[in-house]
N, C-alpha and C. Protein backbone atom coordinates (compact mmCIF):
# COMPACT_ATOMS: atom_id res chain seq x y z
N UNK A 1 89.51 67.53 99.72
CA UNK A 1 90.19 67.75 100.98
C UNK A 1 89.61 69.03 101.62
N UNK A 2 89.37 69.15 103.04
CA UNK A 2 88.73 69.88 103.60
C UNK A 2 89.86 70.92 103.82
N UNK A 3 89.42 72.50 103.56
CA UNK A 3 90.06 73.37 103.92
C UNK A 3 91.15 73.84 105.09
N UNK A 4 90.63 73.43 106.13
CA UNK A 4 91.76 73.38 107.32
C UNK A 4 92.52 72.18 106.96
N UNK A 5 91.93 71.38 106.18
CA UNK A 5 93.56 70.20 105.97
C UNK A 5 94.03 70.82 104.97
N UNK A 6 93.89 71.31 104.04
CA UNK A 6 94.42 72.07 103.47
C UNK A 6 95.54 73.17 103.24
N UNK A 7 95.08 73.95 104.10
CA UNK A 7 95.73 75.15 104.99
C UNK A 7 97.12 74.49 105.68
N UNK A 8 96.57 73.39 105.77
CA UNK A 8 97.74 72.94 107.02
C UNK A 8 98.74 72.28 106.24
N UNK A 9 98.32 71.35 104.90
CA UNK A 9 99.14 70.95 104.20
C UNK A 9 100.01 72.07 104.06
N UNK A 10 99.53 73.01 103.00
CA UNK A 10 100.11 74.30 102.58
C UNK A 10 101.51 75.11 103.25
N UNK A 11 100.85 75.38 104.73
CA UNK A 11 101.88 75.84 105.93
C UNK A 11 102.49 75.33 106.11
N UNK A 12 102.31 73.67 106.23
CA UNK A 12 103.69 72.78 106.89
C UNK A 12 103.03 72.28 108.36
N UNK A 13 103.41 70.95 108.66
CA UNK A 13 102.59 70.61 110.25
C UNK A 13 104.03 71.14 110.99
N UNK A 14 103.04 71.24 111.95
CA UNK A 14 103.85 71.73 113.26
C UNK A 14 105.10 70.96 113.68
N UNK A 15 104.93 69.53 113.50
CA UNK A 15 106.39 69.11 113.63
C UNK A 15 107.28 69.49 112.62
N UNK A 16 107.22 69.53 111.82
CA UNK A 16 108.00 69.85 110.61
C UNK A 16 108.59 71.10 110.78
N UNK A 17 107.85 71.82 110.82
CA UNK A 17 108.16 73.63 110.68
C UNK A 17 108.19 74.61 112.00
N UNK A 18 108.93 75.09 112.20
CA UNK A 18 108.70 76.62 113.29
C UNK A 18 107.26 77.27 112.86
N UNK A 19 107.38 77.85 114.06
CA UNK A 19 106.19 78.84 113.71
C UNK A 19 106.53 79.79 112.45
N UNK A 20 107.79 80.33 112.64
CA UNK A 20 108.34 81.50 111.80
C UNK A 20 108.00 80.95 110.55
N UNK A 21 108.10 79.76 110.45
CA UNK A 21 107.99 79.08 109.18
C UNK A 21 106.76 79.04 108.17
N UNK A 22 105.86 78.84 109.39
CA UNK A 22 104.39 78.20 109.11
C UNK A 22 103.77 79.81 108.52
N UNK A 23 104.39 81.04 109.44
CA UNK A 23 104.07 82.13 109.15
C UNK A 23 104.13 82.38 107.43
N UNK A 24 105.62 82.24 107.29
CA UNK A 24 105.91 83.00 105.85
C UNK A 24 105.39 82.23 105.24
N UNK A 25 104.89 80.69 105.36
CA UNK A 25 104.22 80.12 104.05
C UNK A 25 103.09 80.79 104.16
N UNK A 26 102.40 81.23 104.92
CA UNK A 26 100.90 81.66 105.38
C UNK A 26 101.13 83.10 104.36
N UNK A 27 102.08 83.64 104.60
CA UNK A 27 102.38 84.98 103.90
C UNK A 27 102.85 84.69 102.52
N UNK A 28 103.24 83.74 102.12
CA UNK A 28 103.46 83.48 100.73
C UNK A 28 102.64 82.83 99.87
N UNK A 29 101.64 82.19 101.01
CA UNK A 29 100.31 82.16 100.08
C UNK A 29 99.00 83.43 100.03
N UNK A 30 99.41 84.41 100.78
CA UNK A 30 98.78 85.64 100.85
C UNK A 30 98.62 85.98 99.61
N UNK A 31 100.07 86.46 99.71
CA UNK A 31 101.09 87.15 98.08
C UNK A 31 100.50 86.81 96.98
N UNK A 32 100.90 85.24 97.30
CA UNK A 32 100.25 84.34 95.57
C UNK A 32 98.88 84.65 95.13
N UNK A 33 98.11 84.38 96.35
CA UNK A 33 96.78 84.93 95.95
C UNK A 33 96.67 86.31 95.60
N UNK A 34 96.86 87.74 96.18
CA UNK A 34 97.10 88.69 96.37
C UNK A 34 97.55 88.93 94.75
N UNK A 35 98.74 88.58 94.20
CA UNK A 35 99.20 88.81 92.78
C UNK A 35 98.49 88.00 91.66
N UNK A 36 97.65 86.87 91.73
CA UNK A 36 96.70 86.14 91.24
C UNK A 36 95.68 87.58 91.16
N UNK A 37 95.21 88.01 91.86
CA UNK A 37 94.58 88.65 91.84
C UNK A 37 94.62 90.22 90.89
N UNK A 38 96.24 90.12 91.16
CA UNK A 38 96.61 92.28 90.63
C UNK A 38 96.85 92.21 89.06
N UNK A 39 97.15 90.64 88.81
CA UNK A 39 97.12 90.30 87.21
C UNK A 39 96.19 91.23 86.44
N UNK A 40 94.71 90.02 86.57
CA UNK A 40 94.06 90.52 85.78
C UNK A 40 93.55 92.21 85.97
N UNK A 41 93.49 92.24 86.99
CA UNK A 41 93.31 93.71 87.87
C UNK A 41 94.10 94.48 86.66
N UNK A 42 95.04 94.52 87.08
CA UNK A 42 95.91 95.30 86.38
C UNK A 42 96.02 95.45 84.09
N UNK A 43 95.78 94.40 84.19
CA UNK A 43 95.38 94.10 82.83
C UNK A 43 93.94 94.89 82.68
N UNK A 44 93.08 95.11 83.16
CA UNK A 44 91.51 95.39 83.01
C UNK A 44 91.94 96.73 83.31
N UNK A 45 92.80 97.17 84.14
CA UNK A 45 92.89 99.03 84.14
C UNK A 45 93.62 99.63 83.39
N UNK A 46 94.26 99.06 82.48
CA UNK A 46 95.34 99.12 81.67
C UNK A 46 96.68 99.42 81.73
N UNK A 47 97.00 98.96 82.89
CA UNK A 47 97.96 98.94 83.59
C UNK A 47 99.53 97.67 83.11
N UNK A 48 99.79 97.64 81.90
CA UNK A 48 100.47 96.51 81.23
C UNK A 48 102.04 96.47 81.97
N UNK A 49 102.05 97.49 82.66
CA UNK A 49 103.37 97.36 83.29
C UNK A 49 103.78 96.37 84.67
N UNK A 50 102.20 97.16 85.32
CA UNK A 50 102.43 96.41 86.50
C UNK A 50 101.66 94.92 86.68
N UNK A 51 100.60 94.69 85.45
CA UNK A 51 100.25 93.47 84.90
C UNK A 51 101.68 92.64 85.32
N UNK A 52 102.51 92.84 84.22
CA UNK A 52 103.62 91.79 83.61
C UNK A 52 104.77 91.75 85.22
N UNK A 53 104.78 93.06 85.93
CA UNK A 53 105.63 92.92 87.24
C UNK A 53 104.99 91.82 87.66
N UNK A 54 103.26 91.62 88.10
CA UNK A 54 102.93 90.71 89.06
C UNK A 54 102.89 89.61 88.57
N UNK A 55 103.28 89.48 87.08
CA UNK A 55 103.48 88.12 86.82
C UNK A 55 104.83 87.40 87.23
N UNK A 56 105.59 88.51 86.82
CA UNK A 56 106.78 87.87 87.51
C UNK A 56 106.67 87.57 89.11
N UNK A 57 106.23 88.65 89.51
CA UNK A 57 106.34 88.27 91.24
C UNK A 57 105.80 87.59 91.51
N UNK A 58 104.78 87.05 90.54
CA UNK A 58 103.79 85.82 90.86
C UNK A 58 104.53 84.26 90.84
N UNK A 59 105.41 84.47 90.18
CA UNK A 59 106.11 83.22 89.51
C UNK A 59 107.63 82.98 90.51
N UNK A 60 108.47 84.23 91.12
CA UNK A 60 109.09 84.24 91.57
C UNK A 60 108.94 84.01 93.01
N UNK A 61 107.15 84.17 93.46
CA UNK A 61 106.75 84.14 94.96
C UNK A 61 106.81 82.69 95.16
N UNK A 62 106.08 82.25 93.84
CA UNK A 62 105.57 80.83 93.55
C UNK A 62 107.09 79.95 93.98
N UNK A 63 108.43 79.92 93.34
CA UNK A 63 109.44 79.81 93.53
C UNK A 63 109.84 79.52 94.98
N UNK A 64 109.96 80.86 95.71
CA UNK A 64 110.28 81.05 96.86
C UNK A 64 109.57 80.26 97.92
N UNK A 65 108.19 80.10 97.51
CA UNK A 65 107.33 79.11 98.56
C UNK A 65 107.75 77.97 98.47
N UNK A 66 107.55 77.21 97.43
CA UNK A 66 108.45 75.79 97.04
C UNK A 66 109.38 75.73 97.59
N UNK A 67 110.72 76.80 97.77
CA UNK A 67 112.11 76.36 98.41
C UNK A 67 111.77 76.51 99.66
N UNK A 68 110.66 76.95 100.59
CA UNK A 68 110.97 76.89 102.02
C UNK A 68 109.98 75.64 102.46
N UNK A 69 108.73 76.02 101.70
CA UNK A 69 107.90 74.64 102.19
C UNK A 69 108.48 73.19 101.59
N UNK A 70 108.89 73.35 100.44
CA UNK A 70 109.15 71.99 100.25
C UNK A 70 110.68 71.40 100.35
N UNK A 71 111.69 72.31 99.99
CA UNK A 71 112.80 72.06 100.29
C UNK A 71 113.70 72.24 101.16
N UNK A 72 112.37 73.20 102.63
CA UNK A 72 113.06 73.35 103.72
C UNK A 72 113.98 74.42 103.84
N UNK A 73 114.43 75.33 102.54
CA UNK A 73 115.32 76.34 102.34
C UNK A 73 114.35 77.60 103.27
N UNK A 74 113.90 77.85 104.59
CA UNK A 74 112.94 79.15 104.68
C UNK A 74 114.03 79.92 105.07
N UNK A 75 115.12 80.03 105.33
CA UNK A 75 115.92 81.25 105.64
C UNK A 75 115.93 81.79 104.72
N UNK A 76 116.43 80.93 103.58
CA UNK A 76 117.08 81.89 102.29
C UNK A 76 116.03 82.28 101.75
N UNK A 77 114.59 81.54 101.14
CA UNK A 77 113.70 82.27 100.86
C UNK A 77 112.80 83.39 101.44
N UNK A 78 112.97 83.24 102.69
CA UNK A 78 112.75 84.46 103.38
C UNK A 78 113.73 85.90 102.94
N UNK A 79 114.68 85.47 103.00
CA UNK A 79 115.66 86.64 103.04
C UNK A 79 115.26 87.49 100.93
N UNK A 80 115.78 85.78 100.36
CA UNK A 80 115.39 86.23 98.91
C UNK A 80 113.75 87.11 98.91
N UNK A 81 112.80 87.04 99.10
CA UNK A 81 111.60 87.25 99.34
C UNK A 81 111.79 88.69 99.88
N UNK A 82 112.04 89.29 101.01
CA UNK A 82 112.31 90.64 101.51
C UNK A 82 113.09 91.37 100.63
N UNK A 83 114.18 90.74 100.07
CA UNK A 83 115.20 91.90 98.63
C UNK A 83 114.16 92.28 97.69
N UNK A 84 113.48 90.85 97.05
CA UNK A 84 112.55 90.68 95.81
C UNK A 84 111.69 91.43 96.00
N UNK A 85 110.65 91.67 96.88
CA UNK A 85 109.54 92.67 96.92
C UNK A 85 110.18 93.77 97.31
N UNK A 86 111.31 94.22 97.76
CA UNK A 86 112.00 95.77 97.86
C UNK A 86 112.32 96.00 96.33
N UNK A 87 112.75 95.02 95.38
CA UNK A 87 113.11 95.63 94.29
C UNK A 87 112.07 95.57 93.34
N UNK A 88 111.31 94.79 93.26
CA UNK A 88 110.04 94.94 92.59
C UNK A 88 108.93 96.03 92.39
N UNK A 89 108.82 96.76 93.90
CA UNK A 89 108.09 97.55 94.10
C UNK A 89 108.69 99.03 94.04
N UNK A 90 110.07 98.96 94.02
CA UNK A 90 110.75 100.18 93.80
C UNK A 90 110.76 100.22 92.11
N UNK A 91 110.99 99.56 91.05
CA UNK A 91 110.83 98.99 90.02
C UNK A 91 109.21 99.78 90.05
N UNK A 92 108.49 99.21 90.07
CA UNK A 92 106.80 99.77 90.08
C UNK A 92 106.81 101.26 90.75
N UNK A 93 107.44 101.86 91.15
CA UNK A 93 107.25 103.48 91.65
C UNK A 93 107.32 104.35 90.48
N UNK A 94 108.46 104.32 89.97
CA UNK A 94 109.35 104.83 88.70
C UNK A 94 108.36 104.60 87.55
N UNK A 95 107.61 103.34 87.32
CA UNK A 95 107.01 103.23 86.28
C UNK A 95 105.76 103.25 86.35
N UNK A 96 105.01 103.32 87.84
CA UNK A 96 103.86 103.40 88.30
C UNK A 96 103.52 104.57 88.77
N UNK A 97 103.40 105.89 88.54
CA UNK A 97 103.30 107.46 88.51
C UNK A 97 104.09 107.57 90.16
N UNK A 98 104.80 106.97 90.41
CA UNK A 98 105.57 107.47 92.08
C UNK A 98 104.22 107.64 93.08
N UNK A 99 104.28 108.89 93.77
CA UNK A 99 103.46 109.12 94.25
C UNK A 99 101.95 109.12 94.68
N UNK A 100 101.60 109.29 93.01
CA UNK A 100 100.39 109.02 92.47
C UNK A 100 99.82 107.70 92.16
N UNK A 101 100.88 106.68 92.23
CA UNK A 101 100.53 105.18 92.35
C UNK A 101 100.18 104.47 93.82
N UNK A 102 100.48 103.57 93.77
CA UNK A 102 100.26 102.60 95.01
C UNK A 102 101.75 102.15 95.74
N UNK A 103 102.71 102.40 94.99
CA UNK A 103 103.80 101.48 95.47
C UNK A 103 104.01 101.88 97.02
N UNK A 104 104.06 103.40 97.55
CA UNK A 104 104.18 103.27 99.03
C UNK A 104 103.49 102.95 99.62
N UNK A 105 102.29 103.10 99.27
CA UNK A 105 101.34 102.06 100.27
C UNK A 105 101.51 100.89 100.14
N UNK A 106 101.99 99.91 99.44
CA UNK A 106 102.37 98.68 99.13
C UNK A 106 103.52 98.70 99.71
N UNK A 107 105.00 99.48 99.75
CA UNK A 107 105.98 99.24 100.83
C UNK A 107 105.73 99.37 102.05
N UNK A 108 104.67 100.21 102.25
CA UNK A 108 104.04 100.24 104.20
C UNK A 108 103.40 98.82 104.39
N UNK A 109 102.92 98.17 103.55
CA UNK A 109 102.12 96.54 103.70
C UNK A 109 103.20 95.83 104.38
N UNK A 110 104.36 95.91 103.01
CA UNK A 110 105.53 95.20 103.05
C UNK A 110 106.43 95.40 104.13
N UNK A 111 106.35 96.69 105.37
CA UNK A 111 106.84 97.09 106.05
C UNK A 111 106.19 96.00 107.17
N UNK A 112 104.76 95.83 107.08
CA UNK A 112 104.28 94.96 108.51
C UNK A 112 104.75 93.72 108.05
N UNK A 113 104.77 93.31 106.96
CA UNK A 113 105.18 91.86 106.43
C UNK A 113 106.40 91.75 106.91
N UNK A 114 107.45 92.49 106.52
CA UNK A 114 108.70 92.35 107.33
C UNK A 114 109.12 92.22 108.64
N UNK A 115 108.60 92.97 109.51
CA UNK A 115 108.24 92.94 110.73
C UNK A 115 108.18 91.48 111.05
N UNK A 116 106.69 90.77 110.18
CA UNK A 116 106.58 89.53 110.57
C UNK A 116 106.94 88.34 110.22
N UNK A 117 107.86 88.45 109.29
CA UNK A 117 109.14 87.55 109.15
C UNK A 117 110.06 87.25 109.08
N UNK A 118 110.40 88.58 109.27
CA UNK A 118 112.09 88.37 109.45
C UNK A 118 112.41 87.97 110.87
N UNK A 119 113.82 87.72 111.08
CA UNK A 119 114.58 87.40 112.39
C UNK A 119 114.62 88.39 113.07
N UNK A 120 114.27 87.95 114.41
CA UNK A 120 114.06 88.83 115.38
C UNK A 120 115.17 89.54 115.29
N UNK A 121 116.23 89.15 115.48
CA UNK A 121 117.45 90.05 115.47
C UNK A 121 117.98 90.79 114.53
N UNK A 122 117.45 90.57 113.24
CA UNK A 122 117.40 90.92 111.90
C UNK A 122 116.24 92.26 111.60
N UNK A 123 115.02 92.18 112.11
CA UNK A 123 113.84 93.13 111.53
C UNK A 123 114.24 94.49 111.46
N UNK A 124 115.05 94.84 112.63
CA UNK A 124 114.95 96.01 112.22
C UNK A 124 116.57 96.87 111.19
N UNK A 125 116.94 95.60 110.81
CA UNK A 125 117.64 96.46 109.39
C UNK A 125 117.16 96.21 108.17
N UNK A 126 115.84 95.11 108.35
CA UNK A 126 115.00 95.41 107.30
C UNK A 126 114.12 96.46 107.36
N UNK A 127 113.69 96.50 108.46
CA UNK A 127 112.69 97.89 108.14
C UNK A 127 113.45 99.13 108.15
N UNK A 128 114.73 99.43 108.59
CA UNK A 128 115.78 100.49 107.98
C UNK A 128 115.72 100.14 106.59
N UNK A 129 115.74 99.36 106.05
CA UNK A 129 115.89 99.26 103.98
C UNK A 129 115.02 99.68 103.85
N UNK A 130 113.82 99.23 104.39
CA UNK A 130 112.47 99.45 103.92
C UNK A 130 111.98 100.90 104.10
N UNK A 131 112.60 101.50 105.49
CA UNK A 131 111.92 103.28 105.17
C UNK A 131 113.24 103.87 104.56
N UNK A 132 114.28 103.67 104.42
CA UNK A 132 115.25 104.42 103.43
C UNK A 132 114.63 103.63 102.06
N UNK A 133 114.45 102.69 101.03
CA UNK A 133 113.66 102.64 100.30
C UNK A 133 112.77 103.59 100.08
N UNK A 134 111.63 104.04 100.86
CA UNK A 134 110.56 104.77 100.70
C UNK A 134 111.03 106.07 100.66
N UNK A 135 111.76 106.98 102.05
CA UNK A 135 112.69 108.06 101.33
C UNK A 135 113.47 108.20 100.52
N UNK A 136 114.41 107.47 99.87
CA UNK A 136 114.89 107.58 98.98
C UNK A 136 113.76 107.66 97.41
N UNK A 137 112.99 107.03 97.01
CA UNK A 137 111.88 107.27 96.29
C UNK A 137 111.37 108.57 96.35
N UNK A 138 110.84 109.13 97.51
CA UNK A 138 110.36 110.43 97.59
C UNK A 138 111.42 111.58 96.98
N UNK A 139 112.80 111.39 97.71
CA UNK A 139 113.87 112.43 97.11
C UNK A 139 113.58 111.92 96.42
N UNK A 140 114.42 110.89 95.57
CA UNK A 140 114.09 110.77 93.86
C UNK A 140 113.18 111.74 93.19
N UNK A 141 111.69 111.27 93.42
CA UNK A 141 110.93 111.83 92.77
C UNK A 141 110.95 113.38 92.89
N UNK A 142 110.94 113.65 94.30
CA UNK A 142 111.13 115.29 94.55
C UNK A 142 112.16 116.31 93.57
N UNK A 143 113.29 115.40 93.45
CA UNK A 143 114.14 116.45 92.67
C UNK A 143 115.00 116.17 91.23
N UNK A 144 114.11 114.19 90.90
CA UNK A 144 113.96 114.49 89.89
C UNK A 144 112.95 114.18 89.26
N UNK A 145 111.87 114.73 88.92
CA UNK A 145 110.26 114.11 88.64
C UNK A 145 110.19 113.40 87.54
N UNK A 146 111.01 114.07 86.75
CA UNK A 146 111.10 113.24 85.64
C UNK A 146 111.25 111.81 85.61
N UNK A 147 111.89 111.62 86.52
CA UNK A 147 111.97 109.55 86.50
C UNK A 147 111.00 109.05 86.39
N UNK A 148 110.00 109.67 86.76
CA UNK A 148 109.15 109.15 87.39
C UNK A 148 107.64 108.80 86.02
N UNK A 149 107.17 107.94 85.65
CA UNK A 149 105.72 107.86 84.21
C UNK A 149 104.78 107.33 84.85
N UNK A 150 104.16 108.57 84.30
CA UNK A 150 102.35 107.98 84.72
C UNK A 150 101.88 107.37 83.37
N UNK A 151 101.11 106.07 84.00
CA UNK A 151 100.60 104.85 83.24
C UNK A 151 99.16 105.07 83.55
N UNK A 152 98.22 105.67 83.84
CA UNK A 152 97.10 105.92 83.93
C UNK A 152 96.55 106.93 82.88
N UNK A 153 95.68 106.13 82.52
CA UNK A 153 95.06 106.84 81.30
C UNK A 153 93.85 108.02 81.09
N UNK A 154 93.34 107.97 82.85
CA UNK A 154 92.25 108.54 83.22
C UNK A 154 92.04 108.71 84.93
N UNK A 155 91.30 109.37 85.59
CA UNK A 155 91.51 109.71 86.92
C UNK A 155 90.60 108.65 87.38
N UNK A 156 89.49 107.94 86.33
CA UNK A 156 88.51 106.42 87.40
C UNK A 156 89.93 105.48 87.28
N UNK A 157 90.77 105.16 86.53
CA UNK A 157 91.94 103.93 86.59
C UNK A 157 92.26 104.45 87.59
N UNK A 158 93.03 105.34 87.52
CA UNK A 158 94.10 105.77 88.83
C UNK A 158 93.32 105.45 90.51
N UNK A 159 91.92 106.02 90.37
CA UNK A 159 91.73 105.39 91.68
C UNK A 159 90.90 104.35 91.50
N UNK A 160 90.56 103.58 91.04
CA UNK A 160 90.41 102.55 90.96
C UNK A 160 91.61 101.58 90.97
N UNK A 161 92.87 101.92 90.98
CA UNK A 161 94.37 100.79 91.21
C UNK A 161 94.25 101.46 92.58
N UNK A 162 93.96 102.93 93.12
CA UNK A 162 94.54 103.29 94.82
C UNK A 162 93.76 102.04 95.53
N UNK A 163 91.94 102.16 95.05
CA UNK A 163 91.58 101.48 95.62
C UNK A 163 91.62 100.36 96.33
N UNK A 164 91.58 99.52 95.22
CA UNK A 164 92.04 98.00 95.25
C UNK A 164 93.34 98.24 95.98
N UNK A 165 93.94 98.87 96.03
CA UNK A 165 95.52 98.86 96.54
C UNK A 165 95.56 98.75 97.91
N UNK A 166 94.47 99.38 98.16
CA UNK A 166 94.59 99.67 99.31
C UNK A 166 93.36 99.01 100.48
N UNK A 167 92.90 98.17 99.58
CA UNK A 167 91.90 97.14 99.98
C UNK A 167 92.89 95.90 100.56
N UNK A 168 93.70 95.69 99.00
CA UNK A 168 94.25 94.31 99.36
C UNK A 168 95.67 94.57 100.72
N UNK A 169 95.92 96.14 100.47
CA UNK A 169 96.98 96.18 101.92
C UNK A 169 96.32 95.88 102.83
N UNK A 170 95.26 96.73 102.88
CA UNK A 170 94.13 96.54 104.41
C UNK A 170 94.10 94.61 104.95
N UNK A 171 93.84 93.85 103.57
CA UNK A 171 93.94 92.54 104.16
C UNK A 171 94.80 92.12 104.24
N UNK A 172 95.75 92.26 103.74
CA UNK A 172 96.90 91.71 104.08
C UNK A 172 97.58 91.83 105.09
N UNK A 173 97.39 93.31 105.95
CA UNK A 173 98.01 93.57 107.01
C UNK A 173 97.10 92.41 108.18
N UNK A 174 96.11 92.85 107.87
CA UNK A 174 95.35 91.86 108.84
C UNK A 174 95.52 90.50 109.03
């Protein structure tokens, strides 16, 4: 099957689906790929924490696509989908050196992602979760550092996860 039929299977045809719709599958096959990807990534930098997160989020994205593309559920998996990557990635701060990791640059991704799927009338008390999320993390870490474990074993891992991190935000935003 040729790729644009493909694509299109994937998204949903236009009669079937809203745009909004066609979007978040488009964005939930981003993800899938995107965490397909941070697996082994993450396994090869020795990163076993956030390995085993993206497996779950891999499996739980996987989930969420099924209930909107195939069972037509895209509200709720939308909505489930915006909690899930707020708690996942707050989850990965704490155990991913805070600051020194990727997770806020990964909630700023998740910040344009939200933007572009949530309900219009809705976006912006997600992106209120989403930058109280990110300040709240910073206090956290600010006053109590301790929460916070570095999983990097060496300063080439560490930027070598910014990197990539910040490769795959770059495409994703795009």
């Amino acid at each position: 099957m040729p790729i644009k039929k493909t694509l299109h299977y994937l998204t949903g045809d236009y009669s079937d689906f809203s745009l909004e719709s066609r979007i978040f599958h488009s964005l939930c096959l981003v993800a899938l790929a995107t965490l397909a990807y941070c697996i082994p990534l993450n396994f090869a930098l020795d990163l076993p924490f956030s390995a085993w997160l993206s497996v779950a989020a891999l499996v739980i994205q996987s989930l969420l696509y099924y209930l909107s593309r195939f069972l037509n559920k895209t509200k709720q998996s939308r909505i489930l989908s915006i909690v899930i990557i707020h708690i996942i990635l707050t989850v990965n701060y704490f155990f991913n050196s805070g600051t020194g990791g990727p997770s806020l640059l990964l909630l700023l991704a998740v910040f344009f992602l939200v933007v572009a799927i949530a309900d219009q009338k809705n976006y912006k008390y997600w992106v209120a979760v989403n930058v109280l999320i990110a300040l709240g993390l910073l206090s956290c870490e600010y006053f109590y550092p301790s929460t916070i474990q570095s999983q990097y074993i060496s300063s080439s891992i560490k930027y070598g996860d910014l990197a990539s991190s910040y490769c795959l935000c770059s495409l994703t935003i795009l």
